[in-house]
C-alpha atoms as a PDB file:
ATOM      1  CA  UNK A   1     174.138 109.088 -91.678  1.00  0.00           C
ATOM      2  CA  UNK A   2     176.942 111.462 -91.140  1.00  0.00           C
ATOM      3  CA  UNK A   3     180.650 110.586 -90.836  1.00  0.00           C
ATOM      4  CA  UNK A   4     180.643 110.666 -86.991  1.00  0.00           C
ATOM      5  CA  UNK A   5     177.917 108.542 -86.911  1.00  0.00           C
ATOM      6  CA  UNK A   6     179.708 105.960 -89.566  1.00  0.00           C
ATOM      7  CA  UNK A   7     182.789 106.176 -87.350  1.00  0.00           C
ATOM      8  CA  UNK A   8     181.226 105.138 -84.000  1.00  0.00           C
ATOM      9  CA  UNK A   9     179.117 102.720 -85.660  1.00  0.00           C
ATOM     10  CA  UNK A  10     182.707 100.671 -87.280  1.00  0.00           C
ATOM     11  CA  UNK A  11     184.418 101.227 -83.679  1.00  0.00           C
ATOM     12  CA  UNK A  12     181.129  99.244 -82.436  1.00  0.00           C
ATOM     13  CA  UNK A  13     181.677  96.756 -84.898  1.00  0.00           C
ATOM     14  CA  UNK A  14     184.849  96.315 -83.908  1.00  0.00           C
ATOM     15  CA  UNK A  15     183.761  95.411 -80.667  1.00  0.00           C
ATOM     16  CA  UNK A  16     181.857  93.357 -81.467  1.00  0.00           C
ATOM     17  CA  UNK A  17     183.161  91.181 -83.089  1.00  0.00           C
ATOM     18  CA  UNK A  18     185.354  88.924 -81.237  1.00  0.00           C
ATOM     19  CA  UNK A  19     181.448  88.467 -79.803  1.00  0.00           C
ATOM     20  CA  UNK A  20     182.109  90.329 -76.196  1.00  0.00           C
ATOM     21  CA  UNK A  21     182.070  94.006 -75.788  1.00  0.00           C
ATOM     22  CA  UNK A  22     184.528  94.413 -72.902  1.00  0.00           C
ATOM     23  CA  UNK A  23     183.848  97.076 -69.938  1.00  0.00           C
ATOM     24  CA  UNK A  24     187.509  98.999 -71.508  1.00  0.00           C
ATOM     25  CA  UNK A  25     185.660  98.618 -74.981  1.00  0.00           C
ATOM     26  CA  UNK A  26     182.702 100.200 -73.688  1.00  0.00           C
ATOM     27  CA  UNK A  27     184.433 102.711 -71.557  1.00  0.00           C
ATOM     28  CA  UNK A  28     185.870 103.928 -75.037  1.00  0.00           C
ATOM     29  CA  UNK A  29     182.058 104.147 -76.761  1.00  0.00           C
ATOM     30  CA  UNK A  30     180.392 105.945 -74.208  1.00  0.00           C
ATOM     31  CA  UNK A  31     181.951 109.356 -74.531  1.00  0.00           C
ATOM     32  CA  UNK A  32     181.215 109.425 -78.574  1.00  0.00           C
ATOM     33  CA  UNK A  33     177.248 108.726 -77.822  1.00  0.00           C
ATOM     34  CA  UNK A  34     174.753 111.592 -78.145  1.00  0.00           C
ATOM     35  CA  UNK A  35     172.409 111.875 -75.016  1.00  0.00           C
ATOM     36  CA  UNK A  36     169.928 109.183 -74.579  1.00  0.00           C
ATOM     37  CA  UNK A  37     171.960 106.599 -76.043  1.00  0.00           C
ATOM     38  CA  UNK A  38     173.317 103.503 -75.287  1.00  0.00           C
ATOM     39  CA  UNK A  39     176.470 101.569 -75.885  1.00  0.00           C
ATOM     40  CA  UNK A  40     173.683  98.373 -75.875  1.00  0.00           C
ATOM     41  CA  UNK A  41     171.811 100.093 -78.829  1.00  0.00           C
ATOM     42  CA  UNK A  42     174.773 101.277 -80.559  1.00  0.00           C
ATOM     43  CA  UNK A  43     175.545  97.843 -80.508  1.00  0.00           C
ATOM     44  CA  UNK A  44     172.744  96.032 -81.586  1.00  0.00           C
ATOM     45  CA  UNK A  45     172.782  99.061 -84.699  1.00  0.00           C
ATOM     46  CA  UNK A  46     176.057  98.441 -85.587  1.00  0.00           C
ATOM     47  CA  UNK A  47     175.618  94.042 -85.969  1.00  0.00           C
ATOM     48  CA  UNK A  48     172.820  94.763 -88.758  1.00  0.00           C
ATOM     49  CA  UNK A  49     174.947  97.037 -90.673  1.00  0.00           C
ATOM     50  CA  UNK A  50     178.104  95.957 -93.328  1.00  0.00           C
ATOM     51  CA  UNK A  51     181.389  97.502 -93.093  1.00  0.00           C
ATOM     52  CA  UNK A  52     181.748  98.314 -96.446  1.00  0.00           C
ATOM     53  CA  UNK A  53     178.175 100.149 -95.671  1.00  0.00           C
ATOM     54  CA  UNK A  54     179.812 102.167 -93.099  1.00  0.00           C
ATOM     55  CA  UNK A  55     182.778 102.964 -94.476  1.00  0.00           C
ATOM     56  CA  UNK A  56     181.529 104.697 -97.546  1.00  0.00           C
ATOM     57  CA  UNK A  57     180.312 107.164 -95.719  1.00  0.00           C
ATOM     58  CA  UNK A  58     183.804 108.332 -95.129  1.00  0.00           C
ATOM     59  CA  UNK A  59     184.625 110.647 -97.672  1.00  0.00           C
ATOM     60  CA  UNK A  60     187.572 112.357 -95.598  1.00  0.00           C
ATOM     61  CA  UNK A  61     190.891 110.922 -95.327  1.00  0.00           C
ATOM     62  CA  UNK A  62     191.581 112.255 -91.500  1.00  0.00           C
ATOM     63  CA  UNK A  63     187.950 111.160 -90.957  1.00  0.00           C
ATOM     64  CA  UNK A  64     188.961 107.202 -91.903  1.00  0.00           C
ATOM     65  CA  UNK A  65     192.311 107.739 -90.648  1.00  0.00           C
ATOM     66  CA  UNK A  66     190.895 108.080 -86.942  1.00  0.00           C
ATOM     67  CA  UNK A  67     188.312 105.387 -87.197  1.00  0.00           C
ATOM     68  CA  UNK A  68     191.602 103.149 -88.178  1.00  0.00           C
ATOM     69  CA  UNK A  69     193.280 104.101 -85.447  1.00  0.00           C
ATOM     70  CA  UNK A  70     190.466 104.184 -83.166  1.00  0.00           C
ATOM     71  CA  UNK A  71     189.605 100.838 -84.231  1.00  0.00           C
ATOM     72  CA  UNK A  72     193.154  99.423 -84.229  1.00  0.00           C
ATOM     73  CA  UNK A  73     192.884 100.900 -79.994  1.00  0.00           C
ATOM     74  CA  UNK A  74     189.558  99.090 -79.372  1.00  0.00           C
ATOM     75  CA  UNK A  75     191.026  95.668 -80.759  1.00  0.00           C
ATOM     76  CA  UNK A  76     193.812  96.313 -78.160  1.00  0.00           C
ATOM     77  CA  UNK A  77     192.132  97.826 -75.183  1.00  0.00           C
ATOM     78  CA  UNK A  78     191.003  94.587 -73.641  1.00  0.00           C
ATOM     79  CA  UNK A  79     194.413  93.349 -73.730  1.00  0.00           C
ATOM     80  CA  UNK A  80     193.581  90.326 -75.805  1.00  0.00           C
ATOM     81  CA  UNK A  81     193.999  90.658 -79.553  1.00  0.00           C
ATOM     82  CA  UNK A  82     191.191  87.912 -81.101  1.00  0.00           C
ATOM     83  CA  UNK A  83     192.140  86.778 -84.320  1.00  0.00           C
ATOM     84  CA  UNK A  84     188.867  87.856 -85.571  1.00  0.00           C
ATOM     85  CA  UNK A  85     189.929  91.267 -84.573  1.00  0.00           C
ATOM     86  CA  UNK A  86     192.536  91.171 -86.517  1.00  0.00           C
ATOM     87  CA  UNK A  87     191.130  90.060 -89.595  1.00  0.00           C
ATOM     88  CA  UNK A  88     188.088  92.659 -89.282  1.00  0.00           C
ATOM     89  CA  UNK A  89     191.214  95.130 -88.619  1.00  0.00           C
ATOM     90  CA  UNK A  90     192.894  94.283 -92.267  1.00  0.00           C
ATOM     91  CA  UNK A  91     190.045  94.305 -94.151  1.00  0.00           C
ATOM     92  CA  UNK A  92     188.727  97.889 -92.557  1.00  0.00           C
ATOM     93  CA  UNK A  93     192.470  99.448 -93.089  1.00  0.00           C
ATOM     94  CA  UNK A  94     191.622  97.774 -96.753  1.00  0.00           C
ATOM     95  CA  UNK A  95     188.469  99.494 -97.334  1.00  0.00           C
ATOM     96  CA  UNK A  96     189.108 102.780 -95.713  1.00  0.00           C
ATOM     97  CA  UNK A  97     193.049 103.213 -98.037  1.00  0.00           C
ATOM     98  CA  UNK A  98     194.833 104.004 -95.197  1.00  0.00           C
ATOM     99  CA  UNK A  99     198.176 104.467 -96.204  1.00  0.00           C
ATOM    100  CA  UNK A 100     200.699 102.641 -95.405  1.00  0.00           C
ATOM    101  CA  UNK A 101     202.972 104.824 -93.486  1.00  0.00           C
ATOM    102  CA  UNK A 102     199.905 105.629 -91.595  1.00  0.00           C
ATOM    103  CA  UNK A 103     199.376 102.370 -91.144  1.00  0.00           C
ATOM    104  CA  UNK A 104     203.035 102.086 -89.703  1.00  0.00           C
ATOM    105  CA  UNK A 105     201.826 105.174 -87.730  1.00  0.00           C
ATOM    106  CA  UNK A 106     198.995 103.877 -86.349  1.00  0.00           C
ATOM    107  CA  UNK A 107     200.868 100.221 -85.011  1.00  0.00           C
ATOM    108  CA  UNK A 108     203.496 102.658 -83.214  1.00  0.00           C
ATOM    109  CA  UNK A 109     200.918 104.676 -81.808  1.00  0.00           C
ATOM    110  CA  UNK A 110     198.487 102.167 -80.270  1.00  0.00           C
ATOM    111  CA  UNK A 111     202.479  99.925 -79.115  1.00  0.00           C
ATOM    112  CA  UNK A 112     202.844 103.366 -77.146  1.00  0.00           C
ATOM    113  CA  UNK A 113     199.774 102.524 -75.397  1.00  0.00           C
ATOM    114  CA  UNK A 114     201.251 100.893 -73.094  1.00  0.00           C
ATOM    115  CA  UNK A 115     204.340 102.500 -72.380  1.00  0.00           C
ATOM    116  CA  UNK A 116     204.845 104.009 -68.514  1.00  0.00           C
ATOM    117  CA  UNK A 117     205.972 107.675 -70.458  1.00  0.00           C
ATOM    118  CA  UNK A 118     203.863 107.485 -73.394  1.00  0.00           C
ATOM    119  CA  UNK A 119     205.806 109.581 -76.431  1.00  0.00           C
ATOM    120  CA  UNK A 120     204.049 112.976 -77.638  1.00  0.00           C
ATOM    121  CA  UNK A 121     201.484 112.946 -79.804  1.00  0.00           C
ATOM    122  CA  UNK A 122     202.805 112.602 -83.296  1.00  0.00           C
ATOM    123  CA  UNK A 123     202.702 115.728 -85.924  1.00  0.00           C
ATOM    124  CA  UNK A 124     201.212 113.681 -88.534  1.00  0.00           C
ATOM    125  CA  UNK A 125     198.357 112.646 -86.374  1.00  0.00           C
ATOM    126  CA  UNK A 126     197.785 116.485 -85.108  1.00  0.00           C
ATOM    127  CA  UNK A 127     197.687 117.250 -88.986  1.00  0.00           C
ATOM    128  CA  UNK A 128     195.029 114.816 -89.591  1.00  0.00           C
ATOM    129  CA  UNK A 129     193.163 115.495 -86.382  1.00  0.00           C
ATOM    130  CA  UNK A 130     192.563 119.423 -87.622  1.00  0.00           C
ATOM    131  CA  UNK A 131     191.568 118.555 -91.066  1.00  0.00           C
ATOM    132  CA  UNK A 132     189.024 115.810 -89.821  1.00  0.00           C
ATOM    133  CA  UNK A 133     185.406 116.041 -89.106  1.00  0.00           C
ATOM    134  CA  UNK A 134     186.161 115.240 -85.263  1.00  0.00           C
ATOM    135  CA  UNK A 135     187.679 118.764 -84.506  1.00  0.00           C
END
């Protein structure tokens, strides 16, 4: 399994796990799945796998950066932050060593979500974006 793969398969877990995958949640999986697949099986993959599984196939720091911040997006996309979210949130920004001014990064970034003139994209994330494996 490749990093990609390990990255959408943590962003499923994610999810999943406040035990509905919302139509905003899968609105953000669809675009990452090859052709033929299905947010349904990408689900039902990613509940018999461990995190700590997944996220050791991460060898990149831009690569486990994103899946942070992509996961830190899906826990807020359906506008309802489960505390189960949030606990599977801290203990993937654990495993993956995400920094902790990314981690400051990555709060402001998914806050800006919401705002009506969203701020431009931040240099540090457009550093990490070229060195990752999602260029």
């Amino acid at each position: 399994m490749g990093a990609r793969r390990a990255a959408l398969l943590t962003m499923a877990k994610m999810a999943l796990v406040d035990g509905t995958v919302s139509d905003d949640e899968r609105a953000m999986l669809t675009p990452l799945l090859t052709r033929g697949e299905t947010v349904e099986a990408l689900i039902e993959e990613a509940s018999g796998l461990k995190l700590a599984d997944l996220v050791s196939r991460l060898d990149r720091y831009a690569d486990r950066f994103f899946v942070a911040l992509r996961a830190a997006t899906m826990a807020k996309v359906d506008a309802h932050l489960d505390a189960r979210e949030e606990a599977l949130y801290a203990e993937l920004v654990e495993a993956l060593e995400i920094l902790p001014a990314d981690r400051d990064l990555i709060e402001q970034s998914v806050s800006a979500l919401d705002a009506i003139d969203p701020p431009p994209m931040h240099p540090r994330i457009a550093q990490l974006f070229q060195s990752s494996s999602f260029t």
